[in-house]
N, C-alpha and C. Protein backbone atom coordinates (compact mmCIF):
# COMPACT_ATOMS: atom_id res chain seq x y z
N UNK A 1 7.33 -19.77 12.66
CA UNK A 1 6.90 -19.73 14.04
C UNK A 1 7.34 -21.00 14.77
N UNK A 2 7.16 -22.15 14.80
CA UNK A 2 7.41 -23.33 14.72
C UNK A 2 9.09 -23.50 15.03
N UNK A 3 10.17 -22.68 13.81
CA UNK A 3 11.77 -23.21 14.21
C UNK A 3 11.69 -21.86 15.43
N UNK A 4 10.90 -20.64 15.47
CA UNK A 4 11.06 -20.02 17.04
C UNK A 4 11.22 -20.62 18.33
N UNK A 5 9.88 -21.28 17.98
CA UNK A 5 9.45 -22.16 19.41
C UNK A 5 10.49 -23.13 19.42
N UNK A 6 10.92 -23.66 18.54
CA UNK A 6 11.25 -25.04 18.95
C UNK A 6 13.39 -24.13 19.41
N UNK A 7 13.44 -23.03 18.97
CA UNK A 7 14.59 -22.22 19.40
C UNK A 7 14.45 -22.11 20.99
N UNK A 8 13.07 -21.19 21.17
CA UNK A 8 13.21 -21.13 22.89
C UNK A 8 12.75 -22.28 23.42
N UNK A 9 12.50 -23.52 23.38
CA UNK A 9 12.60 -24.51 24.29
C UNK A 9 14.25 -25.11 24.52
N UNK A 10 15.10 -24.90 22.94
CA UNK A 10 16.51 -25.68 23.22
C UNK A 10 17.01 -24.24 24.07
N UNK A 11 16.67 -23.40 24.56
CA UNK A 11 17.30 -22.29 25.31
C UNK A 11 16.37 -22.38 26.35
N UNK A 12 15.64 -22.36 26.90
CA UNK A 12 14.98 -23.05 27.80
C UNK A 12 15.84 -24.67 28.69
N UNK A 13 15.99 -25.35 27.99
CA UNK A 13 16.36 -26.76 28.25
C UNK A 13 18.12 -26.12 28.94
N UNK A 14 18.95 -25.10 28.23
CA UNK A 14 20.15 -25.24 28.47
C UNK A 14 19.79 -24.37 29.71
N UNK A 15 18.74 -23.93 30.58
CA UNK A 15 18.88 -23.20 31.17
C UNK A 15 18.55 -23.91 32.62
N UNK A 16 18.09 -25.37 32.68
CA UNK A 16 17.94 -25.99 32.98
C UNK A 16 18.76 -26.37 34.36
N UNK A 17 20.06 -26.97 33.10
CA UNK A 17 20.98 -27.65 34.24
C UNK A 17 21.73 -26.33 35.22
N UNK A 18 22.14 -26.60 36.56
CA UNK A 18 22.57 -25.82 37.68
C UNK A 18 24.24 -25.56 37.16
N UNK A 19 24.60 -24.42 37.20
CA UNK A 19 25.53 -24.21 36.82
C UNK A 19 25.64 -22.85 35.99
N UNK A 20 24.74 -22.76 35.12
CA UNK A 20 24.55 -22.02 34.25
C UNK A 20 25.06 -20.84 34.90
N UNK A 21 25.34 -19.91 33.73
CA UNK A 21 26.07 -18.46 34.25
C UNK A 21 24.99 -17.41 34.23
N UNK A 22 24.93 -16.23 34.79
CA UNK A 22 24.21 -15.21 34.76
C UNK A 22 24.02 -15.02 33.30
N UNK A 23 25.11 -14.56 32.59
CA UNK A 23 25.23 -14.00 31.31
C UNK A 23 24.44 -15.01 30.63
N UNK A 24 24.40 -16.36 30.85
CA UNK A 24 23.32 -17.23 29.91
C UNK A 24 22.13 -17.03 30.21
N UNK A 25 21.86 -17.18 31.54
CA UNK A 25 20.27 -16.67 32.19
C UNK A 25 19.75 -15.35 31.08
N UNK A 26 21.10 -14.39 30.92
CA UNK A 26 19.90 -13.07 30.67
C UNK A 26 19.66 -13.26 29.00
N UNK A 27 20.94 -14.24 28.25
CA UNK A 27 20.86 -14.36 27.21
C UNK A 27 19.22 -15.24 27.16
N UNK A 28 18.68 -16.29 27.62
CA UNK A 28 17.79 -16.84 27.33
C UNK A 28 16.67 -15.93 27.75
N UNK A 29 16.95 -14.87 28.83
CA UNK A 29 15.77 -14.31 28.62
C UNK A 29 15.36 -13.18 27.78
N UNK A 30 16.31 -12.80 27.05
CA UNK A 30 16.45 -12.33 25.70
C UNK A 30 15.87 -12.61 24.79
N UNK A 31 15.94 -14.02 24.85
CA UNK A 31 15.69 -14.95 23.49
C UNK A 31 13.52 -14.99 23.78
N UNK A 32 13.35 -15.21 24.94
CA UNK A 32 12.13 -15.21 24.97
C UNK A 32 11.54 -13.81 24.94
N UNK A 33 12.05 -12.91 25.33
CA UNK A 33 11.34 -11.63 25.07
C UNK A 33 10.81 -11.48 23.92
N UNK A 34 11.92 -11.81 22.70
CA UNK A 34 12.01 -11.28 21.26
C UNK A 34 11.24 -12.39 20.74
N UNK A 35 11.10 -13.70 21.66
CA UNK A 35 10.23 -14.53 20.39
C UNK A 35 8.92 -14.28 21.07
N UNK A 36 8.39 -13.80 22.16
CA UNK A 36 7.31 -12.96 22.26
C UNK A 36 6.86 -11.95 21.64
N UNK A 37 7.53 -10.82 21.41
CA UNK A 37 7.38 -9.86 20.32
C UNK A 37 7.31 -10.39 18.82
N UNK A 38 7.96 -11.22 18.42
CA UNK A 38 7.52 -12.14 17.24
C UNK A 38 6.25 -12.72 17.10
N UNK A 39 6.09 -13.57 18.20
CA UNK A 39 4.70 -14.14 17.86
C UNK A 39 3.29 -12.30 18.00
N UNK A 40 3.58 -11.78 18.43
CA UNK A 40 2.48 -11.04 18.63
C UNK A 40 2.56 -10.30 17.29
N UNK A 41 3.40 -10.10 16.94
CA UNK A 41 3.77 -9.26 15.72
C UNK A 41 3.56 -9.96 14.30
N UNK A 42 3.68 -11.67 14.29
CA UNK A 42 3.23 -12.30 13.50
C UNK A 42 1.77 -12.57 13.46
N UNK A 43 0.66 -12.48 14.67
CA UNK A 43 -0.43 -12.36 14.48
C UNK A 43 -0.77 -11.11 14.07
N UNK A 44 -0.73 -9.84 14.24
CA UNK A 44 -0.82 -8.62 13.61
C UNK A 44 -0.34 -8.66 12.18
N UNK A 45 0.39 -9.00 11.88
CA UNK A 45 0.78 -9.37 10.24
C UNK A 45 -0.69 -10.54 9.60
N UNK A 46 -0.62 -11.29 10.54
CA UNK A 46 -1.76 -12.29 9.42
C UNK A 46 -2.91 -11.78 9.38
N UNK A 47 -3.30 -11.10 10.41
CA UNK A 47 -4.25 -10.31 10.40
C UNK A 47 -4.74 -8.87 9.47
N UNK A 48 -3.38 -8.35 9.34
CA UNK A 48 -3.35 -7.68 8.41
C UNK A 48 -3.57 -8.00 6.96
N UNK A 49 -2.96 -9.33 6.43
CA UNK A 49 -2.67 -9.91 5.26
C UNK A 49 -4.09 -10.57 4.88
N UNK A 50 -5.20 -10.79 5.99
CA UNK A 50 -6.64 -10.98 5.66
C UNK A 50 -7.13 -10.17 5.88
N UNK A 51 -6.83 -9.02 6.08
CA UNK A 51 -7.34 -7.45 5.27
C UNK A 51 -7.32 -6.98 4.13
N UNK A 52 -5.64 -6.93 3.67
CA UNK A 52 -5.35 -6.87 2.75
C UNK A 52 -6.20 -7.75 1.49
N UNK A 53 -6.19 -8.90 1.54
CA UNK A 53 -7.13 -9.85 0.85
C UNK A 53 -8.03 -9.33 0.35
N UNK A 54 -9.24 -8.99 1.88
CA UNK A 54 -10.60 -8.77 1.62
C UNK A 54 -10.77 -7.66 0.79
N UNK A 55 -9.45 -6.91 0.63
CA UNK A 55 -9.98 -5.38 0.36
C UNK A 55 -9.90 -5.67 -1.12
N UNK A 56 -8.60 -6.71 -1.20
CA UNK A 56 -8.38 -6.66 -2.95
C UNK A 56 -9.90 -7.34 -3.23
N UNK A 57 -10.46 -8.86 -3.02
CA UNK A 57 -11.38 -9.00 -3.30
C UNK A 57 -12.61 -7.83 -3.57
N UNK A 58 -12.65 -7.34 -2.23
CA UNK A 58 -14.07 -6.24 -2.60
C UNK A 58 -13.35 -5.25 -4.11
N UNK A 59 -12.30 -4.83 -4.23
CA UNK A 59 -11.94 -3.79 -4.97
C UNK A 59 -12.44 -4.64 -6.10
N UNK A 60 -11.99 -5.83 -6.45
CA UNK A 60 -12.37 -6.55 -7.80
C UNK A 60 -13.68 -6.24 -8.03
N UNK A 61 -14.34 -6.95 -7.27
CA UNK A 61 -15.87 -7.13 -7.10
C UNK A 61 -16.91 -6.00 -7.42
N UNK A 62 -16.11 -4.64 -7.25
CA UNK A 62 -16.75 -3.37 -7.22
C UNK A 62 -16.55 -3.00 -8.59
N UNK A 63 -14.80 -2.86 -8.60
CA UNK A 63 -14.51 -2.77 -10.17
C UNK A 63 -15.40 -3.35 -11.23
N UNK A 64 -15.67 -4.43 -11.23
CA UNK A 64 -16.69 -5.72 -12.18
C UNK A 64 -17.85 -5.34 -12.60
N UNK A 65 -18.47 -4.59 -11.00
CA UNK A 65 -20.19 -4.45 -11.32
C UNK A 65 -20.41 -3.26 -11.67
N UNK A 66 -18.78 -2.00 -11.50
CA UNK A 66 -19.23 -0.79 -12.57
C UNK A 66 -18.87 -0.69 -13.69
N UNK A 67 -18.31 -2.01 -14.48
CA UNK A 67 -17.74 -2.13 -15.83
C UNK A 67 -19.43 -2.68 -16.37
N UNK A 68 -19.87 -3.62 -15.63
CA UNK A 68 -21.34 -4.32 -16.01
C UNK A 68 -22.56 -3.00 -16.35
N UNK A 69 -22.20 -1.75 -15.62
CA UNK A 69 -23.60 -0.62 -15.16
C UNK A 69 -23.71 -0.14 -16.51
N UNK A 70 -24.49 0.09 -17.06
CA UNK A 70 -25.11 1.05 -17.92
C UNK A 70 -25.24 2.61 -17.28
N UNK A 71 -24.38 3.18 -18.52
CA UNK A 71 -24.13 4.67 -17.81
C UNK A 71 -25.89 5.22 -17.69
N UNK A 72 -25.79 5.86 -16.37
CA UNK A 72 -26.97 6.51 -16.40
C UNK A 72 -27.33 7.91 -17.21
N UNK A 73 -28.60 8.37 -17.54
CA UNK A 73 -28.49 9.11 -18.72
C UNK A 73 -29.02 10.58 -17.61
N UNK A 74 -28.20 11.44 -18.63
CA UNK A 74 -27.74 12.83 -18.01
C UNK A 74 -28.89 13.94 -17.99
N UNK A 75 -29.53 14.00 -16.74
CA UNK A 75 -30.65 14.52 -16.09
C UNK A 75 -30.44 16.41 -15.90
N UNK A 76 -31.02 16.95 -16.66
CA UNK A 76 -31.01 18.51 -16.88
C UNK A 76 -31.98 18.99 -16.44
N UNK A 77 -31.49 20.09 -15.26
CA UNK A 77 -32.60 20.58 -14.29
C UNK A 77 -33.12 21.92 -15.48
N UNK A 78 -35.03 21.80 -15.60
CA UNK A 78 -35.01 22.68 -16.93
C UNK A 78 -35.36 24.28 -16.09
């Protein structure tokens, strides 16, 4: 995330000086579209990946305490 940002500021900065051509204008605004869609898409990923987590945790956790259970004993309606 970090070499992104620090990508659209040096494209940012060249966009700066007067002169610049159209075709660079739309290129830099290219460059920020897509590192917008990146960052939003990288929070949806981490977010996901502390899902993913929690679920393995609970799965362990569940797994554990029905290896611990004593089978219950088999109830016959007379």
């Amino acid at each position: 995330m970090e070499d992104t940002l620090k990508l659209l500021i040096g494209a940012l900065k060249a966009v700066k000086p007067s002169g610049v051509d159209k075709v660079e204008v739309q290129r830099v605004q290219v460059n920020a579209t897509l590192t917008k869609i990146y960052k939003e898409m990288l929070v949806d990923y981490m977010n996901y990946r502390l899902i993913e987590n929690r679920l393995i945790e609970l799965e362990a956790k569940y797994s554990a305490r029905g290896k611990n259970r004593r089978p219950s004993p088999n109830v016959t309606a007379a």
